[in-house]
Protein backbone atom coordinates (compact mmCIF):
# COMPACT_ATOMS: atom_id res chain seq x y z
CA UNK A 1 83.72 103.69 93.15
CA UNK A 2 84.43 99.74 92.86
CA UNK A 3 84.37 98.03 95.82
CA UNK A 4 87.30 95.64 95.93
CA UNK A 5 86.89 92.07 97.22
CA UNK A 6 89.82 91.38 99.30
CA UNK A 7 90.85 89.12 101.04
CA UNK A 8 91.47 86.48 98.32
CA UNK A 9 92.95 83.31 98.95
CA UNK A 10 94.91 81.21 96.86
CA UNK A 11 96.14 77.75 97.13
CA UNK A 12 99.05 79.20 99.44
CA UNK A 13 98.62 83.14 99.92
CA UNK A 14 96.12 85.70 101.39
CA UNK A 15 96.35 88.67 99.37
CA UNK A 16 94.56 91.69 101.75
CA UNK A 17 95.03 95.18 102.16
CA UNK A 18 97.76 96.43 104.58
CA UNK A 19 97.59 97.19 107.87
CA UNK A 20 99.47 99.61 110.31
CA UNK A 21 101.09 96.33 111.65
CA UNK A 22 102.72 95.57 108.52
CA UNK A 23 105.59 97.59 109.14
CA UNK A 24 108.22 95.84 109.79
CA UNK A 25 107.90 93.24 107.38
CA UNK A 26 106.97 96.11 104.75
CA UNK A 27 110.74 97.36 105.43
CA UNK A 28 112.49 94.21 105.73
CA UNK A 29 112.06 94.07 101.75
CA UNK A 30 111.36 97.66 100.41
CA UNK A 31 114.63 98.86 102.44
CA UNK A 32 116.75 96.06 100.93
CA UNK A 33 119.23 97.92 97.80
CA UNK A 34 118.94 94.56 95.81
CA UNK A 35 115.34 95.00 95.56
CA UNK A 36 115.02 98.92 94.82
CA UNK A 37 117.44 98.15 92.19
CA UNK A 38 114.59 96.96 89.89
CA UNK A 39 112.11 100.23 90.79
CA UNK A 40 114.74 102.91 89.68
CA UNK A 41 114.69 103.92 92.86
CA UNK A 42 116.74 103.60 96.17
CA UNK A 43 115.48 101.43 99.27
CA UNK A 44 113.04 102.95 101.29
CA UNK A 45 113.71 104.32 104.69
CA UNK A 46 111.31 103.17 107.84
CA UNK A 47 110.11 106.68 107.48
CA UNK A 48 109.07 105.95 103.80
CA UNK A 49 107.64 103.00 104.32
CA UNK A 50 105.16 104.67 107.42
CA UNK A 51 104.20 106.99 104.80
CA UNK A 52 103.21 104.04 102.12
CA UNK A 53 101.69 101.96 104.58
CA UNK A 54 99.22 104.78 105.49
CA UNK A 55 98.57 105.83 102.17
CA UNK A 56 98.11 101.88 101.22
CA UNK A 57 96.01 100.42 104.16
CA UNK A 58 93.62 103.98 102.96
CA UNK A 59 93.36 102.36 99.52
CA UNK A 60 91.86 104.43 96.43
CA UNK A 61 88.81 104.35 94.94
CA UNK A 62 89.82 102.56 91.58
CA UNK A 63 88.22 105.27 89.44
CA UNK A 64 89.97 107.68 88.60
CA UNK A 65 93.77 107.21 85.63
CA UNK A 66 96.56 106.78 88.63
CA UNK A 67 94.26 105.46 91.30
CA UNK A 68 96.07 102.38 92.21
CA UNK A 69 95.53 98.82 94.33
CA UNK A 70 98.38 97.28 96.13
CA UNK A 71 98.20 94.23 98.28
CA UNK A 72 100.00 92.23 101.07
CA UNK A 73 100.51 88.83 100.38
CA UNK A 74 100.95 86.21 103.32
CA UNK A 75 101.66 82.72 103.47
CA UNK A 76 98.00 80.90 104.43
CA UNK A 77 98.13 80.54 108.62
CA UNK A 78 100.80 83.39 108.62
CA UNK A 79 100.51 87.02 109.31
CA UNK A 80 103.46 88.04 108.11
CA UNK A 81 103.90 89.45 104.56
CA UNK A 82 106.31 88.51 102.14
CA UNK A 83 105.73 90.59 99.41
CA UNK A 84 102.75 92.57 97.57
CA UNK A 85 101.15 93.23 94.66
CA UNK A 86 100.18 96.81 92.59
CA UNK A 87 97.27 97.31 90.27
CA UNK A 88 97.42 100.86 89.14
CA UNK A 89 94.91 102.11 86.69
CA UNK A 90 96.82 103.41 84.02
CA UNK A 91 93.51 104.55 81.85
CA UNK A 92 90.20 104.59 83.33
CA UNK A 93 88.74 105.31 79.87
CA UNK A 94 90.54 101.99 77.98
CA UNK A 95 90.25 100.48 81.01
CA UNK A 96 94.14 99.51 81.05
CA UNK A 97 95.89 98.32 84.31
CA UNK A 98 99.40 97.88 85.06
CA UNK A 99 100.63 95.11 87.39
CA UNK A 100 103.55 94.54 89.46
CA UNK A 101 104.98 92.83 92.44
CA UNK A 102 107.89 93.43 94.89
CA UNK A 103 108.59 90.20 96.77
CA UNK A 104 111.13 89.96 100.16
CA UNK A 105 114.75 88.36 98.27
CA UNK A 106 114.38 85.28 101.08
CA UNK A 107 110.95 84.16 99.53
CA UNK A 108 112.40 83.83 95.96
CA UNK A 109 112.43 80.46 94.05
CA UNK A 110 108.59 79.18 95.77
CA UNK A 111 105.95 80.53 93.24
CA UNK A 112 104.76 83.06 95.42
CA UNK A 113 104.71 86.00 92.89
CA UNK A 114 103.46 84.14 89.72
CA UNK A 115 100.49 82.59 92.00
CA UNK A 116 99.84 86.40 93.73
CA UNK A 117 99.90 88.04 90.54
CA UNK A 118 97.34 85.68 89.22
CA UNK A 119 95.16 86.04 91.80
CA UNK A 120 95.21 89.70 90.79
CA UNK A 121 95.27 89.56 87.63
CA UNK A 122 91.88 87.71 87.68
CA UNK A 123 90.52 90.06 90.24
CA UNK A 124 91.54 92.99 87.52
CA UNK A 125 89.90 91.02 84.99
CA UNK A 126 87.04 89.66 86.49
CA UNK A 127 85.91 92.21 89.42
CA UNK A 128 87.40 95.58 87.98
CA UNK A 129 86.64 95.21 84.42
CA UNK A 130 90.17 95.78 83.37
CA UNK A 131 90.07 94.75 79.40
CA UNK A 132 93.90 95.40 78.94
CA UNK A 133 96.74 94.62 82.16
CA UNK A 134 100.39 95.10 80.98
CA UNK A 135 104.12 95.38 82.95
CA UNK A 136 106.82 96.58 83.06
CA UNK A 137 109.70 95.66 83.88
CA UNK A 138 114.03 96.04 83.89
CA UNK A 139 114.93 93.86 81.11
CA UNK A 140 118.06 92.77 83.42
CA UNK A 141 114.86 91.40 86.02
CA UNK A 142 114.90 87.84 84.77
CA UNK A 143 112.64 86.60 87.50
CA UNK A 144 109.85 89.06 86.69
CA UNK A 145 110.18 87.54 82.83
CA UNK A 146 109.48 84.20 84.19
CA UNK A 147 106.36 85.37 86.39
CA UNK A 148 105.03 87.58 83.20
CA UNK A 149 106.21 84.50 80.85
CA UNK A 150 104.37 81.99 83.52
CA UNK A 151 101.14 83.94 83.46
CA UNK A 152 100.99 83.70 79.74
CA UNK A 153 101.43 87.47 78.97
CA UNK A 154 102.85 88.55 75.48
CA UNK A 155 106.07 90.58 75.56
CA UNK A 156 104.63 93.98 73.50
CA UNK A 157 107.86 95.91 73.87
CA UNK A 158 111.83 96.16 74.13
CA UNK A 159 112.30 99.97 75.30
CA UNK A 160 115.94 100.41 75.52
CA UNK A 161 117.81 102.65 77.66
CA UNK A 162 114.24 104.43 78.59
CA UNK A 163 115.32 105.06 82.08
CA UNK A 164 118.22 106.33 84.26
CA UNK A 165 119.10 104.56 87.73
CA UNK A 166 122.20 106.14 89.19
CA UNK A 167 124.40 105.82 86.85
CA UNK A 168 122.64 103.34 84.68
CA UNK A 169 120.96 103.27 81.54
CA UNK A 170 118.15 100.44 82.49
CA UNK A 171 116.49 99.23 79.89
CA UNK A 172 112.58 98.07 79.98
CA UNK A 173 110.31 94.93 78.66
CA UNK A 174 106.45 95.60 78.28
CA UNK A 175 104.72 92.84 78.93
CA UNK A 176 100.33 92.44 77.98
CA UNK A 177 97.55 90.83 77.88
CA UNK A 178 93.73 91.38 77.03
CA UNK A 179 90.77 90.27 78.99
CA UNK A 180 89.96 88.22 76.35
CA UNK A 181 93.21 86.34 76.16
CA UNK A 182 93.21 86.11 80.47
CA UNK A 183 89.78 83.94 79.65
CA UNK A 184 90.51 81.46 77.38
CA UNK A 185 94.09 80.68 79.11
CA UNK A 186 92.61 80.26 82.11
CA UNK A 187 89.66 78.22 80.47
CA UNK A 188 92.47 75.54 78.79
């Protein structure tokens, strides 16, 4: 089992783990249609989101292919969270990671998710031995581009029509990058 250091503080955020009082603000974003749009899946009821919060603030061991990280990010002095971030281990034996973020609509347009998924990026990198952390993401998601573009990952793939939402073919980008790579751009 790796132990995960959390909290970790940023220049603006605390990324921690969740807590039973994280409802609300949990819903006011996963429940929202013009954010589920993007996960190929519908909002999440309150009910839903009791269910994830439990099954978050437990965490997982970060072991074993599926076992997965995901993280509340708050503004510094504030409790409340805006968004979060997901680390899932995708391959325990290569060691490969995916990354994500889901981010409340009204906290768009500050920086917020390129500076939280730094923060976990490095931790994947540097405290979880991750040697490979890629997304993925709806190709229509422009601001999830910029965040992957911002963090200096390579765009690997261009899977069209891979997925079905409703009635729409959704099409995906694959975005990468190594350990390696993570290093020396953050060394420059």
């Amino acid at each position: 089992m790796t132990e995960v250091p959390l909290p970790v503080r940023t220049e603006r955020l605390v990324l921690r783990r969740f807590t039973p009082d994280d409802l609300d603000d949990l819903h006011a974003y996963q429940g929202l249609p013009e954010v589920a749009r993007f996960l190929y899946r519908p909002p999440l009821t309150r009910e839903q989101c009791v269910q994830s919060l439990a099954r978050r603030a437990a965490g997982t061991a970060w072991a074993e292919d599926d076992d997965d990280l995901v993280v509340a990010v708050c503004p510094i002095g504030e409790e409340r969270v805006v968004g979060e971030v997901v680390l899932k281990l995708a391959s325990a034996r290569a060691r490969q990671a995916e990354i994500g973020w889901v981010f409340h609509p009204a906290y768009g347009g500050r920086g917020y998710a390129t500076e939280a998924a730094s923060a976990t990026a490095s931790l994947a990198f540097a405290d979880l031995g991750v040697h490979r952390l890629f997304a993925r993401l709806d190709v229509l998601n422009t601001g999830s581009v910029r965040v992957c573009e911002r963090l200096g990952m390579r765009r690997e793939a261009h899977l069209v029509e891979n997925d079905l939402d409703g009635g729409r073919w959704g099409s995906e980008y694959v975005y990468a990058a190594l350990a390696r790579e993570w290093k020396a751009g953050r060394a420059q």
